[in-house]
N, C-alpha and C. Protein backbone atom coordinates (compact mmCIF):
# COMPACT_ATOMS: atom_id res chain seq x y z
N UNK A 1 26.01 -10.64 75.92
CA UNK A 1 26.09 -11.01 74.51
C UNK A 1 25.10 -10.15 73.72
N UNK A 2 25.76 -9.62 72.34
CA UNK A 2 24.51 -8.92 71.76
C UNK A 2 24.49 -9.41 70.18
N UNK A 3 23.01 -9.00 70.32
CA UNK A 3 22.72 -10.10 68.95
C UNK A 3 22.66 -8.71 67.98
N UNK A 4 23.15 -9.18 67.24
CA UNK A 4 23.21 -8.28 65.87
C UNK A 4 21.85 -8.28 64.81
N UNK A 5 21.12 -7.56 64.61
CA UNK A 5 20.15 -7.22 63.54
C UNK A 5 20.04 -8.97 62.46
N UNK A 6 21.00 -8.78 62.21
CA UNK A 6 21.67 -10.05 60.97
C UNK A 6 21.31 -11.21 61.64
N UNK A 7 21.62 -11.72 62.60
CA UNK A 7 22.12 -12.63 63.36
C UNK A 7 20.52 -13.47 63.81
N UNK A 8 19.87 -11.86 64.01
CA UNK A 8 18.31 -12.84 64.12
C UNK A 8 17.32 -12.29 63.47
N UNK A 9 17.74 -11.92 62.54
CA UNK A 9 16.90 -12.19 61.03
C UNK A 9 17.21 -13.30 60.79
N UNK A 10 18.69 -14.20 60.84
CA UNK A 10 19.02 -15.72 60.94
C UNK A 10 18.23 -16.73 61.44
N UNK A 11 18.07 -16.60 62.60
CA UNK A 11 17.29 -17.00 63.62
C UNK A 11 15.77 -17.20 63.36
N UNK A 12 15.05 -16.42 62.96
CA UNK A 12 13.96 -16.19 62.75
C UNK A 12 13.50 -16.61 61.38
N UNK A 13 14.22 -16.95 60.67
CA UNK A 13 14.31 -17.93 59.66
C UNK A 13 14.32 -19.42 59.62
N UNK A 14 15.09 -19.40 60.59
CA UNK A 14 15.23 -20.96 60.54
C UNK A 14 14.21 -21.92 61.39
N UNK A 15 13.74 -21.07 62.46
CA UNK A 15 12.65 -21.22 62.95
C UNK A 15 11.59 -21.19 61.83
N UNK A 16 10.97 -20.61 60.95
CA UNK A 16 10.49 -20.40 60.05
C UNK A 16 10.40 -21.99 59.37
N UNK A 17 11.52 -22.41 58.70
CA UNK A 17 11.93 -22.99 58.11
C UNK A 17 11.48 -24.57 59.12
N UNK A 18 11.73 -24.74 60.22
CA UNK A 18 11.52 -25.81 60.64
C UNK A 18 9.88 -25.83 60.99
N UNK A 19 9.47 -24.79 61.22
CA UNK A 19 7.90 -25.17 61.37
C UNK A 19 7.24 -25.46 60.02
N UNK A 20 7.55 -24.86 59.14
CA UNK A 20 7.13 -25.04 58.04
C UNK A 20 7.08 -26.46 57.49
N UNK A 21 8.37 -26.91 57.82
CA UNK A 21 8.88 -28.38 57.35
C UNK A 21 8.20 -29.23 58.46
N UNK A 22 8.15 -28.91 59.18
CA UNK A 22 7.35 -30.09 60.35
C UNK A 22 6.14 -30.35 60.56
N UNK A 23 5.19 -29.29 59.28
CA UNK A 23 4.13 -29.14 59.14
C UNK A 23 3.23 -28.21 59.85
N UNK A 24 3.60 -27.29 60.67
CA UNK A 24 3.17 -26.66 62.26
C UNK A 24 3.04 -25.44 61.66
N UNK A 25 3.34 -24.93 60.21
CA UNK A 25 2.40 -23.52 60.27
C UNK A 25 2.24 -24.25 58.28
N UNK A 26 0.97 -23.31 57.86
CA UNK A 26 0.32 -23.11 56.68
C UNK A 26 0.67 -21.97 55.71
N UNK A 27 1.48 -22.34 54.48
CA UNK A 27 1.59 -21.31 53.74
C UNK A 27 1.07 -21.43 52.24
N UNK A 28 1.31 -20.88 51.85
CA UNK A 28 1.45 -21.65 49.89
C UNK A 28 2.03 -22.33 49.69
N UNK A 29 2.54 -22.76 48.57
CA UNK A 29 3.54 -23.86 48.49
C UNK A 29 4.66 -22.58 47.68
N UNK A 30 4.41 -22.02 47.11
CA UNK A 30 5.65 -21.11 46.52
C UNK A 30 6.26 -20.06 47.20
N UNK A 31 5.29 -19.53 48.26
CA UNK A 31 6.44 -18.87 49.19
C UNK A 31 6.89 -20.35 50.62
N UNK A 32 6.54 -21.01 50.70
CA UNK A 32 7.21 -22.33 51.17
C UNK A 32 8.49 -22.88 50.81
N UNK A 33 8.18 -22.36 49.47
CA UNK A 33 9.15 -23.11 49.04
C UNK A 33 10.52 -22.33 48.36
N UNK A 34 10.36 -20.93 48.79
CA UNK A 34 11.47 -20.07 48.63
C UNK A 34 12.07 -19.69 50.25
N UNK A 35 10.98 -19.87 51.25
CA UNK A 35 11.46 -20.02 52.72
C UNK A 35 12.75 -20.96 53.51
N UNK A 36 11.93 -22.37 52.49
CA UNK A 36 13.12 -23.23 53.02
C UNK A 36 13.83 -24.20 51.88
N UNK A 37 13.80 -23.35 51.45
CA UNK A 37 15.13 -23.80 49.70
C UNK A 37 14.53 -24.81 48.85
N UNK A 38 15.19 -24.66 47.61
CA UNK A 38 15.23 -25.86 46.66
C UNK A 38 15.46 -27.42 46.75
N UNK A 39 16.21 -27.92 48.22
CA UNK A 39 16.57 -29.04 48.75
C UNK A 39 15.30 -29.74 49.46
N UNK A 40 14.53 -28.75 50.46
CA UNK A 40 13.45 -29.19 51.14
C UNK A 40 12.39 -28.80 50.12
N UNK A 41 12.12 -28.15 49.16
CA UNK A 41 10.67 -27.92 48.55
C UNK A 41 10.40 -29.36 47.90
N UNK A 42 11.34 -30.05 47.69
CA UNK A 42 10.87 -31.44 46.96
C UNK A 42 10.21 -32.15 47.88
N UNK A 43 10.49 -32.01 49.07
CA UNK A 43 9.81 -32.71 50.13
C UNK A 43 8.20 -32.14 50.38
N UNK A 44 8.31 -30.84 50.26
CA UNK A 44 6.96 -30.39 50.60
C UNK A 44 6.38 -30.27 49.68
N UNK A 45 6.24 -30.93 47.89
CA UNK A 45 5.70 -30.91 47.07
C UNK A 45 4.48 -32.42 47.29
N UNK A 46 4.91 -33.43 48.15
CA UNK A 46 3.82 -34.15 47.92
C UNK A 46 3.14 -33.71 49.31
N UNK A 47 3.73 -33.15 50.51
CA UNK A 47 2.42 -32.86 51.35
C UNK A 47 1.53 -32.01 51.06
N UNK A 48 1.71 -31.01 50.49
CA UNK A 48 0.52 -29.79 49.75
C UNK A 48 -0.15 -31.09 48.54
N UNK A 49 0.55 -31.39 47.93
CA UNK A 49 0.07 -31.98 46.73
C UNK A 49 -1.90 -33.14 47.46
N UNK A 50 -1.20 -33.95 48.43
CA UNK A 50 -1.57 -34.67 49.16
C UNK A 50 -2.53 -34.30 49.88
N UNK A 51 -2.53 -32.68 50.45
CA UNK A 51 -3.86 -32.25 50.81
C UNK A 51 -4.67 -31.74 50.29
N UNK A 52 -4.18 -30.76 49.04
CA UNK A 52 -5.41 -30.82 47.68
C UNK A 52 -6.10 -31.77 47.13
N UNK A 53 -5.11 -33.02 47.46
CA UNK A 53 -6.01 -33.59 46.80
C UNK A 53 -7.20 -34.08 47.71
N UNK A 54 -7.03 -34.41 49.01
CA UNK A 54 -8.22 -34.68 49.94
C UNK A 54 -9.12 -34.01 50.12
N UNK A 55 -8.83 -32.37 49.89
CA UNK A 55 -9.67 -31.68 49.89
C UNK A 55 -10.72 -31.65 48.59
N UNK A 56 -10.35 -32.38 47.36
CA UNK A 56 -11.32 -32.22 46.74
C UNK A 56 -11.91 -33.60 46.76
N UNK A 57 -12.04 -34.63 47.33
CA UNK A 57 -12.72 -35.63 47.97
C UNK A 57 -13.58 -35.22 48.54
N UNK A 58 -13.69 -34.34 49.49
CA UNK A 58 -14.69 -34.16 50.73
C UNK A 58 -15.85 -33.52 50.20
């Protein structure tokens, strides 16, 4: 089987996309949120939100 250029640039996205969302890697929130769309950035607006704000607690 051969993987096409395309196929896992696919791949390597979506992986992307699920670590991101599962919390398992650290980005900005605006390239986050062009990584894994307009559907999931609403979701990851209160976990960033949520750790700025703890961070200015400490």
């Amino acid at each position: 089987m051969m993987k096409t250029e395309k196929s896992e640039q696919i791949r390597i996205k979506y992986l992307y996309r699920s670590l991101i969302m599962k919390g398992r890697i650290r980005v900005p929130y605006k390239a986050a949120a062009k990584m894994v769309g307009p559907d999931c950035a609403y979701h990851l607006y209160g976990t960033f939100k949520a750790d700025s704000d703890s961070a200015k607690t400490d």
